[in-house]
N, C-alpha and C. Protein backbone atom coordinates (compact mmCIF):
# COMPACT_ATOMS: atom_id res chain seq x y z
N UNK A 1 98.81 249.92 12.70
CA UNK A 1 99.25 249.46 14.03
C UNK A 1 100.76 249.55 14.14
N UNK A 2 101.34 249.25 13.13
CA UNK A 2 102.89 249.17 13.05
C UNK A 2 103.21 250.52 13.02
N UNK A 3 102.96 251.42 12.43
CA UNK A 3 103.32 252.96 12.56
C UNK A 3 102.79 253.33 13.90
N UNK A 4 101.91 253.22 14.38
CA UNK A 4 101.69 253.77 15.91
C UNK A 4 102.63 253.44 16.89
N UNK A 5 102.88 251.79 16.60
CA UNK A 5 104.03 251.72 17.85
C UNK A 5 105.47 251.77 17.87
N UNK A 6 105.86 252.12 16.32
CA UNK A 6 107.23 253.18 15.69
C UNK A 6 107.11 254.19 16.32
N UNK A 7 106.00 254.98 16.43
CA UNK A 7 105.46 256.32 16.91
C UNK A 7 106.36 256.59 18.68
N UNK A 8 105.03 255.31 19.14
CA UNK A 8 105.95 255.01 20.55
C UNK A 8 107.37 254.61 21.26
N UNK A 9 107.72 253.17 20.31
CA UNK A 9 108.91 253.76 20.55
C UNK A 9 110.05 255.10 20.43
N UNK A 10 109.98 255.31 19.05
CA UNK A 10 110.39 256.60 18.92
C UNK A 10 110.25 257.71 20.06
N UNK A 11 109.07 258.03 20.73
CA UNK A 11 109.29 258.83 21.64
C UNK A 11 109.89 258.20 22.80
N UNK A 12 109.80 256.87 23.10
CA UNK A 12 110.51 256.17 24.25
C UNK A 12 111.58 256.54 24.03
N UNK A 13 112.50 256.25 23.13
CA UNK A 13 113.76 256.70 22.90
C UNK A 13 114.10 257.80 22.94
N UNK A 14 113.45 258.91 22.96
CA UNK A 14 113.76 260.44 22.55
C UNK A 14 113.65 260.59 24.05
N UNK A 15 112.85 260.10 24.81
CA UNK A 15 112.59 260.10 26.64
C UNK A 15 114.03 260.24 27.18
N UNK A 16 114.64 258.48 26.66
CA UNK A 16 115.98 257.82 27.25
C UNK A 16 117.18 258.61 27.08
N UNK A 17 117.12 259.59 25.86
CA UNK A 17 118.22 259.99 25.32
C UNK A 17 118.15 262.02 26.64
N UNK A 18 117.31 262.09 26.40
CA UNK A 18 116.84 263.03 27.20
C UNK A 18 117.50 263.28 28.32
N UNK A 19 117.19 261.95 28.80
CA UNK A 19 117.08 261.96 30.39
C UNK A 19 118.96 261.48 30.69
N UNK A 20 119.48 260.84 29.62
CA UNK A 20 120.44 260.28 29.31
C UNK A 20 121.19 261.32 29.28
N UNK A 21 121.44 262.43 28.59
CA UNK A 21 121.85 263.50 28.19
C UNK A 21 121.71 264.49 29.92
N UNK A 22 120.55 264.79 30.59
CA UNK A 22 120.32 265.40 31.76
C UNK A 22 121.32 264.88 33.03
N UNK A 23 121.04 263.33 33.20
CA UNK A 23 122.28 263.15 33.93
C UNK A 23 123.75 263.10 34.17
N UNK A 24 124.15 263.33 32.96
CA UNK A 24 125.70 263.17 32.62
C UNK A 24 125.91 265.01 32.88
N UNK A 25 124.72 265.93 32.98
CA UNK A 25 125.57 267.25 33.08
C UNK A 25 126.15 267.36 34.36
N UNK A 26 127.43 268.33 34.43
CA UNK A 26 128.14 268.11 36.01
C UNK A 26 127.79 269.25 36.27
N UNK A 27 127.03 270.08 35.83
CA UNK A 27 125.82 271.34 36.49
C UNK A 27 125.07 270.96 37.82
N UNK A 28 124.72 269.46 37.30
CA UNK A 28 123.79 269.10 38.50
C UNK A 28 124.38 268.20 39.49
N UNK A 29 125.40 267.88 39.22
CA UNK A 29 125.84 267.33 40.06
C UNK A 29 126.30 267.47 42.02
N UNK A 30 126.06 267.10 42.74
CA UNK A 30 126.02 268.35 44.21
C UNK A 30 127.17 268.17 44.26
N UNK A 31 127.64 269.69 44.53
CA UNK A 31 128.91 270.42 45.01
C UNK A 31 129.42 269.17 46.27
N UNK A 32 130.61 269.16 46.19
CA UNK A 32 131.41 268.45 47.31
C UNK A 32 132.84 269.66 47.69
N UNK A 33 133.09 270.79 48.59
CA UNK A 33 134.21 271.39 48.83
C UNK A 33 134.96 270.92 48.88
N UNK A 34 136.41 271.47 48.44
CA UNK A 34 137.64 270.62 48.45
C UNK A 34 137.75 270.90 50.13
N UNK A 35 138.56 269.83 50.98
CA UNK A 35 139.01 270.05 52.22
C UNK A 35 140.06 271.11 52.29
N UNK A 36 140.23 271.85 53.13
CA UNK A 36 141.04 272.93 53.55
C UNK A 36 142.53 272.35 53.97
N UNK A 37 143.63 273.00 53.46
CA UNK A 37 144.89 272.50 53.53
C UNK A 37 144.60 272.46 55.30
N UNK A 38 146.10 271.84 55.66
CA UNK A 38 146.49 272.01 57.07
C UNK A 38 146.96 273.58 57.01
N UNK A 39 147.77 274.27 56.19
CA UNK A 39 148.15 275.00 56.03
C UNK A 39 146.68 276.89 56.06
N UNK A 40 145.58 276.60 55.42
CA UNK A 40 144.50 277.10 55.58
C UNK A 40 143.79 276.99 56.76
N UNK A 41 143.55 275.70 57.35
CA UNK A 41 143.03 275.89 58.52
C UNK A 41 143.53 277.45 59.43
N UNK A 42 142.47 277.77 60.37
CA UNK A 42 142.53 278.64 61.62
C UNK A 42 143.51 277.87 62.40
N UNK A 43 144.68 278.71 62.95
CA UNK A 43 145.22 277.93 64.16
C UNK A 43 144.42 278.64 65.40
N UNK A 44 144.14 277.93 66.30
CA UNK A 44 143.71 278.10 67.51
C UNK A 44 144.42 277.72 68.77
N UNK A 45 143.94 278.11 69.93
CA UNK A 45 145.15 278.26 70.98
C UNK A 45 144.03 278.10 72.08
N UNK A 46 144.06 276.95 73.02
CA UNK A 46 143.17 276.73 73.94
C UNK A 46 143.92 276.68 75.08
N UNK A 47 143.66 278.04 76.13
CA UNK A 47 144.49 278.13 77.05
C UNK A 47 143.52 277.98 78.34
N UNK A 48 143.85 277.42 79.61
CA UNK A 48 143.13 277.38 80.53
C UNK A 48 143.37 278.71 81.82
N UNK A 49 141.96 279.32 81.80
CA UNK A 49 142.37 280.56 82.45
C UNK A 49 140.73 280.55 83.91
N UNK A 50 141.13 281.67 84.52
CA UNK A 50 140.55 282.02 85.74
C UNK A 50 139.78 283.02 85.82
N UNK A 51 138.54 282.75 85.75
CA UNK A 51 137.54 283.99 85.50
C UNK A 51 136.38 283.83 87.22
N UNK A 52 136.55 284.58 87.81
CA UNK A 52 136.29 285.06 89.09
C UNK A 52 134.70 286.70 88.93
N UNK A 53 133.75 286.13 89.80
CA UNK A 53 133.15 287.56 89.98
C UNK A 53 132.54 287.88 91.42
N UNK A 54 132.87 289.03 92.05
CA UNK A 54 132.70 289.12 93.01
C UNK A 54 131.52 290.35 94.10
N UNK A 55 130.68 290.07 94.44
CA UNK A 55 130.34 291.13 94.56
C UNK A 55 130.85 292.32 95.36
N UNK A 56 130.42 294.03 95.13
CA UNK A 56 130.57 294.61 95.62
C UNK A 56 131.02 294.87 97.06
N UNK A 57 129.55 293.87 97.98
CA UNK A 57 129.60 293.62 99.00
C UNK A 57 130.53 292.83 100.00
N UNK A 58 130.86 291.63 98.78
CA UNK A 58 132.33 291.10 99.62
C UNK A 58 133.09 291.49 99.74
N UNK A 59 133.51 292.36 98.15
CA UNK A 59 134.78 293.40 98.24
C UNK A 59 135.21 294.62 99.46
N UNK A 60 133.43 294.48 100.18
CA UNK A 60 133.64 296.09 101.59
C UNK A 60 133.91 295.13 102.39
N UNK A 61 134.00 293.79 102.78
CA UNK A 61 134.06 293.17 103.78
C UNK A 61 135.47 292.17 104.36
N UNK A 62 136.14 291.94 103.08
CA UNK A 62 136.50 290.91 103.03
C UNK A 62 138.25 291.65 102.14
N UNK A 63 139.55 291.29 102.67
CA UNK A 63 140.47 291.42 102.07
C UNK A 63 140.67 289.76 100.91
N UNK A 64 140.99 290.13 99.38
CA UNK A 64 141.06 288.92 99.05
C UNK A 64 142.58 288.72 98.28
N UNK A 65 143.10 287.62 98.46
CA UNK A 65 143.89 287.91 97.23
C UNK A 65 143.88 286.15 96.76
N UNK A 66 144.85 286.23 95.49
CA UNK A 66 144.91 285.05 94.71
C UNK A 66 146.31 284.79 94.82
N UNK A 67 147.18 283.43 95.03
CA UNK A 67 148.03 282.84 94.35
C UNK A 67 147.83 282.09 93.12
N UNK A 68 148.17 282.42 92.16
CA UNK A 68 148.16 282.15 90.84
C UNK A 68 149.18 281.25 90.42
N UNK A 69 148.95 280.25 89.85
CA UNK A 69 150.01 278.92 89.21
C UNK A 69 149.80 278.76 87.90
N UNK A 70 151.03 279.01 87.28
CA UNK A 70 150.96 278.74 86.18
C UNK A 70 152.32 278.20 85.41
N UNK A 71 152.75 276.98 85.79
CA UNK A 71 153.96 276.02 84.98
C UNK A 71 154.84 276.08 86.63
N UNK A 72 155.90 276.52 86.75
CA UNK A 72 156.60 277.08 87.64
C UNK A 72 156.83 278.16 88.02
N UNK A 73 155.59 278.89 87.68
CA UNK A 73 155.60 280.06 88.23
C UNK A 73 154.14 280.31 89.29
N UNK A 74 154.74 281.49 90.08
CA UNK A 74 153.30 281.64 90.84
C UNK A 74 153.98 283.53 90.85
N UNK A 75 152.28 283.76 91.10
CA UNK A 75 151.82 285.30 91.25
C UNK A 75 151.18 285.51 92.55
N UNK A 76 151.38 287.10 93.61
CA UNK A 76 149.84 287.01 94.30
C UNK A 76 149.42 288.24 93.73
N UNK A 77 147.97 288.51 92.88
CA UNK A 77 147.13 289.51 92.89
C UNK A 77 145.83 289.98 94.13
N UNK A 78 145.85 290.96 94.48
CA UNK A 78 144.95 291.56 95.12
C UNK A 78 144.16 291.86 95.28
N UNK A 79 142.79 291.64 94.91
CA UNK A 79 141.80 292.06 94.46
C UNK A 79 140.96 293.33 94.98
N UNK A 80 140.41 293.67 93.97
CA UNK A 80 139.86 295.10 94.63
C UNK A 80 139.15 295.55 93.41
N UNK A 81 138.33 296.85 93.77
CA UNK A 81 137.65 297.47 92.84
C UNK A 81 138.19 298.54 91.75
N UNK A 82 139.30 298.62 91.76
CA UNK A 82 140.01 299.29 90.99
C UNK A 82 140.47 298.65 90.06
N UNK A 83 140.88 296.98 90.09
CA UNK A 83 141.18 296.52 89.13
C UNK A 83 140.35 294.94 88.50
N UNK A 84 138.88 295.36 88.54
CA UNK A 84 137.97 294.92 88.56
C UNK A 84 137.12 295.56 87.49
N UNK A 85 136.39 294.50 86.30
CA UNK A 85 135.33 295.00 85.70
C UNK A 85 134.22 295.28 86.15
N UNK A 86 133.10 296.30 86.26
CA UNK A 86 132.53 296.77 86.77
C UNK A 86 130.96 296.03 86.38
N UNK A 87 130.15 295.72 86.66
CA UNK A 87 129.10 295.26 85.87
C UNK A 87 127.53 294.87 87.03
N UNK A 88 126.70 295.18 86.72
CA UNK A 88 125.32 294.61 87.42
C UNK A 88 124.00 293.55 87.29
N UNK A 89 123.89 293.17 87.84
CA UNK A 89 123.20 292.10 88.22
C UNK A 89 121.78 291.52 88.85
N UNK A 90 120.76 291.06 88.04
CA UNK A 90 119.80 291.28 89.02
C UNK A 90 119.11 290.04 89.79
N UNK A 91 119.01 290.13 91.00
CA UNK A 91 119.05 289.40 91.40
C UNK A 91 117.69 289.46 92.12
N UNK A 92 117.28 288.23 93.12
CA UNK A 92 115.92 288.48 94.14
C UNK A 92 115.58 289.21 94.86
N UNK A 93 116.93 289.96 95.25
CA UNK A 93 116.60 291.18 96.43
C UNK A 93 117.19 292.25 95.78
N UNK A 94 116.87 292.15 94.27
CA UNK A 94 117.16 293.68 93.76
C UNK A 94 118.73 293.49 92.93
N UNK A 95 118.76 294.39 92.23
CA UNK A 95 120.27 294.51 90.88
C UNK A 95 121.47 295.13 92.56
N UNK A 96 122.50 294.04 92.08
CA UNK A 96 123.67 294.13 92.73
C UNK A 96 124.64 294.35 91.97
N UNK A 97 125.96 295.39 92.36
CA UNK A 97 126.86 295.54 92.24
C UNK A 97 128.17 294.41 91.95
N UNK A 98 128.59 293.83 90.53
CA UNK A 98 129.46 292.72 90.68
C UNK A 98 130.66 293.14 90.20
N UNK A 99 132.03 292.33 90.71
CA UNK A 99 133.49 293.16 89.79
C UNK A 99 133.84 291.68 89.31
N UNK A 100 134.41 291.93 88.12
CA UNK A 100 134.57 290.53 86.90
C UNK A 100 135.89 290.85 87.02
N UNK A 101 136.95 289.40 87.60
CA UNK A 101 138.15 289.54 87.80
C UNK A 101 138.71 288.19 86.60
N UNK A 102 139.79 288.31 85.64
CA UNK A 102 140.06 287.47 84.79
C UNK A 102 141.58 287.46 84.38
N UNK A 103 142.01 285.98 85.08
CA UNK A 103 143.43 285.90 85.20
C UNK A 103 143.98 284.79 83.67
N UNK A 104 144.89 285.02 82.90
CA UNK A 104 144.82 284.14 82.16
C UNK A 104 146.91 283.79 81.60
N UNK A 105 147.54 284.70 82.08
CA UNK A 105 148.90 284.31 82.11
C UNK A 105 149.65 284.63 83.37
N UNK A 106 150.67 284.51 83.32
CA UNK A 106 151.66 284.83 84.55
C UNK A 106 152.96 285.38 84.01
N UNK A 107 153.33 286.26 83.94
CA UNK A 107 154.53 287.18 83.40
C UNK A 107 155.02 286.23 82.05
N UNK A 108 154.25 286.30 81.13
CA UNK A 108 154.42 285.95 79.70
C UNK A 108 153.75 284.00 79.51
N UNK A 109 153.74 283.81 80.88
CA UNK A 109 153.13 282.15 80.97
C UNK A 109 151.85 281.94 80.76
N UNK A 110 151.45 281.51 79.26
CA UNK A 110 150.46 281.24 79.45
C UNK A 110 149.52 280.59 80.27
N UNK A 111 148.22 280.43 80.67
CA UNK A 111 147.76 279.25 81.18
C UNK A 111 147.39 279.38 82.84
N UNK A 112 146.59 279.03 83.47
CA UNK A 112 146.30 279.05 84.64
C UNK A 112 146.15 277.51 85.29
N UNK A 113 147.00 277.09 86.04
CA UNK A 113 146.95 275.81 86.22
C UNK A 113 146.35 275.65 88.09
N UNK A 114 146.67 276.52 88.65
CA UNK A 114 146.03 276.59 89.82
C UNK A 114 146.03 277.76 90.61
N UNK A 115 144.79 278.16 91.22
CA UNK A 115 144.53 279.09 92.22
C UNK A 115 144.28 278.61 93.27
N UNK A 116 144.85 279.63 94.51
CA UNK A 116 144.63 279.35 95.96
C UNK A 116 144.06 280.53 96.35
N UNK A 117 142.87 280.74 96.86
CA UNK A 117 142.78 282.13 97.46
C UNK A 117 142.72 282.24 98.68
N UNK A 118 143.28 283.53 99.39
CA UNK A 118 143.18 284.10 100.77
C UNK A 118 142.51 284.89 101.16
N UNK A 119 141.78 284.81 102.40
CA UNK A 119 140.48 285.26 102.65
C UNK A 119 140.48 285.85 103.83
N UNK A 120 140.39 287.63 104.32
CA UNK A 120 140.52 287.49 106.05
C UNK A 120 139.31 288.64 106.12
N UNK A 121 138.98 288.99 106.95
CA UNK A 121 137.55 289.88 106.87
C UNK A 121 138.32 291.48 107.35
N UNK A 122 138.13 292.62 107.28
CA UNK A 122 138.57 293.70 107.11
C UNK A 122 139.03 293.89 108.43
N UNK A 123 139.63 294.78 108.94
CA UNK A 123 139.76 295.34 110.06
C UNK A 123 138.71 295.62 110.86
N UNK A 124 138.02 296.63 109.90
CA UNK A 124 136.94 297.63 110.05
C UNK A 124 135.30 296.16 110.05
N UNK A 125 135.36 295.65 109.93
CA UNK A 125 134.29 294.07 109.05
C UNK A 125 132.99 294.83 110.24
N UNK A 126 133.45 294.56 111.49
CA UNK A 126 132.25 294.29 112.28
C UNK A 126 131.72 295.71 112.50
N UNK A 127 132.76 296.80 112.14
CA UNK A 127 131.93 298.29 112.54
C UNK A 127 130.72 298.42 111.55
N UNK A 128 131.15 298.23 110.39
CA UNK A 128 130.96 298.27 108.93
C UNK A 128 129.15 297.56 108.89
N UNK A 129 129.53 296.15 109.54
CA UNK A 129 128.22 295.21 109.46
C UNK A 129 127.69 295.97 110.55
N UNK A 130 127.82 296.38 111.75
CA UNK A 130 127.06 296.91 112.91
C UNK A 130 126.06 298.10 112.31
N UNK A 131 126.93 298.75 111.19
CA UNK A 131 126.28 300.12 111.10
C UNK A 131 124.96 300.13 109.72
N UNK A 132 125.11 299.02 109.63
CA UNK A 132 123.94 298.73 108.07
C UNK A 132 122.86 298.09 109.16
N UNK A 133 121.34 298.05 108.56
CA UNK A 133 120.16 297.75 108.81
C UNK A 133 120.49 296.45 109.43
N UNK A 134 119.78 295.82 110.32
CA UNK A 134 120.53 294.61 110.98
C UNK A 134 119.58 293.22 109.93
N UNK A 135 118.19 293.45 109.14
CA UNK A 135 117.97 292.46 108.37
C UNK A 135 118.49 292.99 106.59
N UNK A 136 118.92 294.38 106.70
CA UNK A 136 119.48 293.60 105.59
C UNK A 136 120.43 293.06 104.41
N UNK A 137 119.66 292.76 103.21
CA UNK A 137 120.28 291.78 102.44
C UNK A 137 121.79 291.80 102.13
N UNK A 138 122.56 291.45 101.47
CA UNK A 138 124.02 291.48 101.23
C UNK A 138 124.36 290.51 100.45
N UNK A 139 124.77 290.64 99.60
CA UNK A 139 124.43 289.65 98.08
C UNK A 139 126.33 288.86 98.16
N UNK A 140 125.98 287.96 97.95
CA UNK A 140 127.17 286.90 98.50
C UNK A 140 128.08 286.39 96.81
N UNK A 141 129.04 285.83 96.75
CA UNK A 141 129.96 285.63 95.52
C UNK A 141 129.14 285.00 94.57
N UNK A 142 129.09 285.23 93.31
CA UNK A 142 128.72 284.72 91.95
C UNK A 142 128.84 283.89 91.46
N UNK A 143 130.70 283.77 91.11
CA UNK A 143 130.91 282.34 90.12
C UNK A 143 132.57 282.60 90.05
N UNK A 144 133.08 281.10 90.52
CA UNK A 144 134.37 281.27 90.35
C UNK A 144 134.79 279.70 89.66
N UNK A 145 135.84 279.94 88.45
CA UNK A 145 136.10 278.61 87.71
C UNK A 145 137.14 278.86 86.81
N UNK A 146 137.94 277.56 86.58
CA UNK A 146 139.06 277.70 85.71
C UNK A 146 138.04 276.62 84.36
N UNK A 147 138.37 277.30 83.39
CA UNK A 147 137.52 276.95 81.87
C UNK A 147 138.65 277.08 80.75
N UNK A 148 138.70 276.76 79.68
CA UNK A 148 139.34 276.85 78.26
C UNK A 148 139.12 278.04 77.63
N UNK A 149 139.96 278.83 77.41
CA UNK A 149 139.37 280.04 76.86
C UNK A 149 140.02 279.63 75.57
N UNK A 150 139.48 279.99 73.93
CA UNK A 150 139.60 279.84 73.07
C UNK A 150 139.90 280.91 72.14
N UNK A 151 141.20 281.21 71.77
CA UNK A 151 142.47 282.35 71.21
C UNK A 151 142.43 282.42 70.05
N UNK A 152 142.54 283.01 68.58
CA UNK A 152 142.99 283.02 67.56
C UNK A 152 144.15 283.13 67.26
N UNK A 153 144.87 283.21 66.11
CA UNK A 153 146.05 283.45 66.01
C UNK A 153 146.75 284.84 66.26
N UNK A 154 145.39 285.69 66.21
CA UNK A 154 146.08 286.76 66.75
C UNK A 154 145.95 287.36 68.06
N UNK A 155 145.57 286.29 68.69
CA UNK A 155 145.82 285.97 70.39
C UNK A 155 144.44 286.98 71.02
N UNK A 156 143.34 287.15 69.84
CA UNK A 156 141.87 287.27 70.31
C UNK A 156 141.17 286.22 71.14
N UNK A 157 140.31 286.57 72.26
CA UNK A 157 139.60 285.43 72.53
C UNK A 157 138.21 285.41 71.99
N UNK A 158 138.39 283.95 71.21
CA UNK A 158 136.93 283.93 70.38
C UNK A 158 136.00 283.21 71.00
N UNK A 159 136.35 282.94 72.03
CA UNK A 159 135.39 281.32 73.04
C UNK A 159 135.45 280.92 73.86
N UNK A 160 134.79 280.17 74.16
CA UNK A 160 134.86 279.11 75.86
C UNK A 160 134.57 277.49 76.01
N UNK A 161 135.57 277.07 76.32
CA UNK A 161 134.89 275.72 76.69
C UNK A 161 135.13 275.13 78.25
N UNK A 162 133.63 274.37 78.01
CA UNK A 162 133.89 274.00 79.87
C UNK A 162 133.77 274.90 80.86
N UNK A 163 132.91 275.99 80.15
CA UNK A 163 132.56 276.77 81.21
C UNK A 163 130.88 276.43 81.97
N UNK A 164 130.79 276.87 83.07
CA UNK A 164 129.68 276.46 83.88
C UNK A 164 128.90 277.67 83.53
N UNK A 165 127.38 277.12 83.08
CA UNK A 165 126.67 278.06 82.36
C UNK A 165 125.49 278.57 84.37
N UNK A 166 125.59 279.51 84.09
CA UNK A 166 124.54 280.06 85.07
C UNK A 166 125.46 280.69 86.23
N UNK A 167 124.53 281.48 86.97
CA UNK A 167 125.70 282.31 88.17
C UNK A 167 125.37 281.85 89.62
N UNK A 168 126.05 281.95 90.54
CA UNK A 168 125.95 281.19 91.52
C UNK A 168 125.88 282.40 93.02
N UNK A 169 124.77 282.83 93.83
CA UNK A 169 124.86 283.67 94.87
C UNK A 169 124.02 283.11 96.03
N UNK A 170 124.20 284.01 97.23
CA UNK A 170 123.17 283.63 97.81
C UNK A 170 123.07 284.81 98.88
N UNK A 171 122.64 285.14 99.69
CA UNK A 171 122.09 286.58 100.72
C UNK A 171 122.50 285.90 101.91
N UNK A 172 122.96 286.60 102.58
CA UNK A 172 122.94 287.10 104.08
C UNK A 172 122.47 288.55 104.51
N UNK A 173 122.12 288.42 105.75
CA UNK A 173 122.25 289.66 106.73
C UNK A 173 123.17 289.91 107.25
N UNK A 174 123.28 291.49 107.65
CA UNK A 174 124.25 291.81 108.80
C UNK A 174 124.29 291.07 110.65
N UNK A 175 123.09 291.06 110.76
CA UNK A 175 122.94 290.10 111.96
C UNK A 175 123.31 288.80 112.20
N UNK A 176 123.51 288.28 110.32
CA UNK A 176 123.49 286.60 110.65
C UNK A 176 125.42 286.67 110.67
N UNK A 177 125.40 287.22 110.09
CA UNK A 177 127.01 287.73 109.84
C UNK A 177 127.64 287.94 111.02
N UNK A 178 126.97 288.34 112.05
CA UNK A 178 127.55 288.59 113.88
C UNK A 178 127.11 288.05 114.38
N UNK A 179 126.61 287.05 114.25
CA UNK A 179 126.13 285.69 114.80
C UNK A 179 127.63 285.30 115.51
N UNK A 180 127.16 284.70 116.61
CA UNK A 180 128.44 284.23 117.39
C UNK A 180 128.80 282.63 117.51
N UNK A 181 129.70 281.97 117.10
CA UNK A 181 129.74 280.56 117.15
C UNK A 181 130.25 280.32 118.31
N UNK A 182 130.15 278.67 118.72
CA UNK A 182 130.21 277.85 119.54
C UNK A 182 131.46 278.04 120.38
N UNK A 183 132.69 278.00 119.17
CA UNK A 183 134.06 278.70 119.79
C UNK A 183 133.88 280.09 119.67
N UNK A 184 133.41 280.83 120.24
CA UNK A 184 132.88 282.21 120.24
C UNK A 184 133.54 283.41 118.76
N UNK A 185 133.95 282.63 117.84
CA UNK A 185 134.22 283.53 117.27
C UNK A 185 133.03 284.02 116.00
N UNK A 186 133.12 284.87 115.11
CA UNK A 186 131.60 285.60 115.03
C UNK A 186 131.49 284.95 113.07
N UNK A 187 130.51 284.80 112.65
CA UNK A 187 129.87 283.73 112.02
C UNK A 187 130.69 284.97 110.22
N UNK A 188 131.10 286.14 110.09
CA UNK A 188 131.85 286.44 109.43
C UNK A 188 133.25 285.86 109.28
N UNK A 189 133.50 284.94 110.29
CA UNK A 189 134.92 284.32 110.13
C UNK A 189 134.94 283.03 109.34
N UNK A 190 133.91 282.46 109.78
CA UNK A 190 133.30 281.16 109.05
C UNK A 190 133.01 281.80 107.70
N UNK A 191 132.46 282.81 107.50
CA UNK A 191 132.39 282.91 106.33
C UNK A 191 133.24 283.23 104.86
N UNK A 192 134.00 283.57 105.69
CA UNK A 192 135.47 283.90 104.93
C UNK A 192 136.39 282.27 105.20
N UNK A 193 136.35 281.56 105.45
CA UNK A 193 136.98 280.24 105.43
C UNK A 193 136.16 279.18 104.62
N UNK A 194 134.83 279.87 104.53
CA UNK A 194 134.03 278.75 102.87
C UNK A 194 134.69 280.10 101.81
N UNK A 195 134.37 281.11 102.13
CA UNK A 195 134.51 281.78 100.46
C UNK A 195 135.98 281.31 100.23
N UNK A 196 136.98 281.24 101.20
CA UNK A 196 138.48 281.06 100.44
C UNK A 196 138.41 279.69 99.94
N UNK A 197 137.66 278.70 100.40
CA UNK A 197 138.04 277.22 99.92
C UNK A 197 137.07 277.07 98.58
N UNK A 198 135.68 278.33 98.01
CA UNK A 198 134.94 278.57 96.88
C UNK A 198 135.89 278.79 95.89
N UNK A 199 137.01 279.65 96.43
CA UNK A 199 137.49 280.86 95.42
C UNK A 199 138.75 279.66 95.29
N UNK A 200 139.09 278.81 95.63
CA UNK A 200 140.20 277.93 95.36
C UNK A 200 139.99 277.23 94.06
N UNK A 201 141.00 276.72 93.49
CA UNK A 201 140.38 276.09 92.25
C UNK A 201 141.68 275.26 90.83
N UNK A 202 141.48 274.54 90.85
CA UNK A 202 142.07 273.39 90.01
C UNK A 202 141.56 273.28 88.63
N UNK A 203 142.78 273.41 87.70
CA UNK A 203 142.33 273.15 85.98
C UNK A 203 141.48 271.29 86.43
C-alpha cells in the first residue's frame, strides 16, 4: 500500500513540475506589440473640401458657377463639361450622364470653408426645353457637400469622413419646366433659385 501511493505521489509531482516548467515558457506567452513612436506613426492631414455632381442635363440648361472660401481667400470657378469628371449613372428612367466637380484648395489654401453658388438658366433654356419631347424625363442634380477628405503625408487622398452615403436626384419634364407661375415667370426660374440655394454650402 505504501509503495503504491509513493507511486502516486511521485507522478503527482512529475504532473506539477511539468506543468510548472510549461508555464514559465515566454513561447507561450501572448504577444503584446510595442506601441508605435509618435515619431512612426502616419501623419495625416484632414482637410475639408467640396465635392459637387451634376448632371449632364443641368449643365445644357443652366449657367453655374461657384464662389469658393477658403481662410481669406475666395475664388469664382465655372462649371462646365470640360472641366468636369465624366461618369454614368443609373437611374429609374434609365443611365444618365453625370460630371464630378471637386474643389479642395484655393491658390495654395488649403481647405474649403464655404461655397456660394450662382445659378441663371441659359439664354437659349426655353428654345432648348421647347425642342425636346414635351413628357420627357431630365434627370435633376445628384449630390452636393462639403466632407473631410483624408491626405497622407504625401498629400494622397486616402479617405473620407462625414460624407453623406447615397446620391440624391429627381426628374422633371420639359413641360413642367415651362410651366408658368403665378408672377408669370416660367417654373425653370424657380428652378434654378432651389438648385443655387442646393449647391450652397457650409463646412
Amino acid at each position: 500500500m505504501k509503495k503504491f501511493l509513493s507511486k502516486i505521489m511521485f507522478a503527482t509531482v512529475a504532473i506539477i513540475s511539468a506543468t510548472g516548467f510549461t508555464s514559465c515558457n515566454n513561447a507561450d506567452d501572448p504577444y503584446v506589440p510595442t506601441p508605435q513612436s509618435t515619431a512612426q506613426q502616419p501623419k495625416l492631414d484632414y482637410v475639408p473640401v467640396y465635392e459637387l455632381n451634376l448632371s449632364e442635363d443641368i449643365l445644357n440648361l443652366y449657367d453655374i458657377t461657384l464662389v469658393l472660401h477658403s481662410g481669406d481667400k475666395s475664388k469664382e470657378s465655372i462649371l462646365g463639361k470640360t472641366n468636369g469628371t465624366v461618369f454614368g449613372l443609373e437611374t429609374v428612367s434609365g443611365k444618365a450622364t453625370y460630371y464630378k466637380f471637386f474643389c479642395s484648395e484655393i491658390d495654395g489654401n488649403k481647405g474649403i470653408d464655404y461655397v456660394e453658388a450662382k445659378v441663371t438658366p441659359k439664354a437659349d433654356i426655353k428654345t432648348t426645353l421647347e425642342s425636346k419631347p414635351a413628357e420627357m424625363f431630365l434627370t435633376d442634380i445628384s449630390k452636393a457637400q462639403i466632407y473631410k477628405a483624408v491626405y497622407d503625408e504625401n498629400g494622397k487622398k486616402i479617405g473620407e469622413m462625414g460624407i453623406r452615403n447615397g446620391d440624391e436626384y429627381s426628374f422633371f419634364t420639359p413641360s413642367e419646366m415651362l410651366e408658368q407661375m403665378e408672377d408669370g415667370t416660367l417654373k425653370y426660374d424657380l428652378c434654378a433659385q432651389i438648385l443655387a440655394e442646393h449647391l450652397t454650402r457650409k463646412k
